[in-house]
Protein backbone atom coordinates (compact mmCIF):
# COMPACT_ATOMS: atom_id res chain seq x y z
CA UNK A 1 -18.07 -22.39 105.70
CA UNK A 2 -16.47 -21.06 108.98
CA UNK A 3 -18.39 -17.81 108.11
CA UNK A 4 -21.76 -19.67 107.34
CA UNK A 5 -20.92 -21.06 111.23
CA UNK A 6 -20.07 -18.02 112.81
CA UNK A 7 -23.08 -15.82 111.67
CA UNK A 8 -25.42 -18.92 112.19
CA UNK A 9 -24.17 -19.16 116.01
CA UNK A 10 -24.43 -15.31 116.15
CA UNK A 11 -27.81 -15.37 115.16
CA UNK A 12 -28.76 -17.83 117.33
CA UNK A 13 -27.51 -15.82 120.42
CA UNK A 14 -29.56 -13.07 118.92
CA UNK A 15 -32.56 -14.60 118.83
CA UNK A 16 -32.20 -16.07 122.52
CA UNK A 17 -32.35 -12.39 123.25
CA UNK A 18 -34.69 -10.61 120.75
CA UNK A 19 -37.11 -13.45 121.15
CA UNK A 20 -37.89 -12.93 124.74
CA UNK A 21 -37.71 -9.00 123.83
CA UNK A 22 -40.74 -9.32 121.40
CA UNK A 23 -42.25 -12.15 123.13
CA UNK A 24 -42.48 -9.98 126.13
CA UNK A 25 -43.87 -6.95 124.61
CA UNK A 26 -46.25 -8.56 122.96
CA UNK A 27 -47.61 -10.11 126.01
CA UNK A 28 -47.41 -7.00 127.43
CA UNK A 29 -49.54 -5.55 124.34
CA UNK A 30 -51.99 -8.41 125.15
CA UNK A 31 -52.82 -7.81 128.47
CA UNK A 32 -53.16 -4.33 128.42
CA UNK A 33 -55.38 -4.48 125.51
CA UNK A 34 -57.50 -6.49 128.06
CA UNK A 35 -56.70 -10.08 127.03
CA UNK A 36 -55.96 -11.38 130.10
CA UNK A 37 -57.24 -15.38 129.10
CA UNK A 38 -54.64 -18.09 128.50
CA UNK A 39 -54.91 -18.08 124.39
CA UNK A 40 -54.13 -14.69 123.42
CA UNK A 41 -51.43 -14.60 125.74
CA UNK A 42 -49.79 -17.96 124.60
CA UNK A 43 -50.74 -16.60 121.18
CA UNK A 44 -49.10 -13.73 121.45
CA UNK A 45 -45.88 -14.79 123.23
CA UNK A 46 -45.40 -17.36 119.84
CA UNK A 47 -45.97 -14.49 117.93
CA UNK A 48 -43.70 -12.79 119.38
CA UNK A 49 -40.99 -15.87 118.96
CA UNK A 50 -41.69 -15.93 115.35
CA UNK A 51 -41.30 -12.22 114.36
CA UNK A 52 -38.25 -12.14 116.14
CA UNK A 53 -36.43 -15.23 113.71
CA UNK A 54 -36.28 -12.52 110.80
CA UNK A 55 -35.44 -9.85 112.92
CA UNK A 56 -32.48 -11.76 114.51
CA UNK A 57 -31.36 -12.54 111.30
CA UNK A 58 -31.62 -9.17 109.75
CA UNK A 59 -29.43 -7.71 113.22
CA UNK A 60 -26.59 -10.54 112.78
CA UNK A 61 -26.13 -10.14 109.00
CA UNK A 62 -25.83 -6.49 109.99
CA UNK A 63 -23.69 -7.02 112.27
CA UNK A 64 -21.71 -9.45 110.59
CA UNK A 65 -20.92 -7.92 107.69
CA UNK A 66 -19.46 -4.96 109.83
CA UNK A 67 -16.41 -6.90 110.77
């Protein structure tokens, strides 16, 4: 259970960072593919926050199973 805990608060911490990461680039993708309204950039900031759950997950039970 302690595990369980430790690589769920991991992967939270993770995701604080990847999530801004992807949610950033893919703003950035946005805009310079000239979509420089509201909706595709709040679109593509949420996208970016939702790729990034499996990815955090995939980099902490890396991680974790290191140690």
């Amino acid at each position: 259970m302690i595990e369980r805990n430790d690589m769920l608060r991991l992967g939270l911490i993770l995701y604080l960072f990847i999530g801004t990461t992807l949610a950033g680039s893919a703003m950035i993708a946005a805009l310079t593919a000239g979509y420089d309204t509201t909706v595709p950039v709040v679109v593509s900031a949420l996208a970016g926050f939702v790729a990034a759950i499996p990815v955090a997950w995939l980099v902490a039970r890396g991680l974790y199973s290191e140690q």
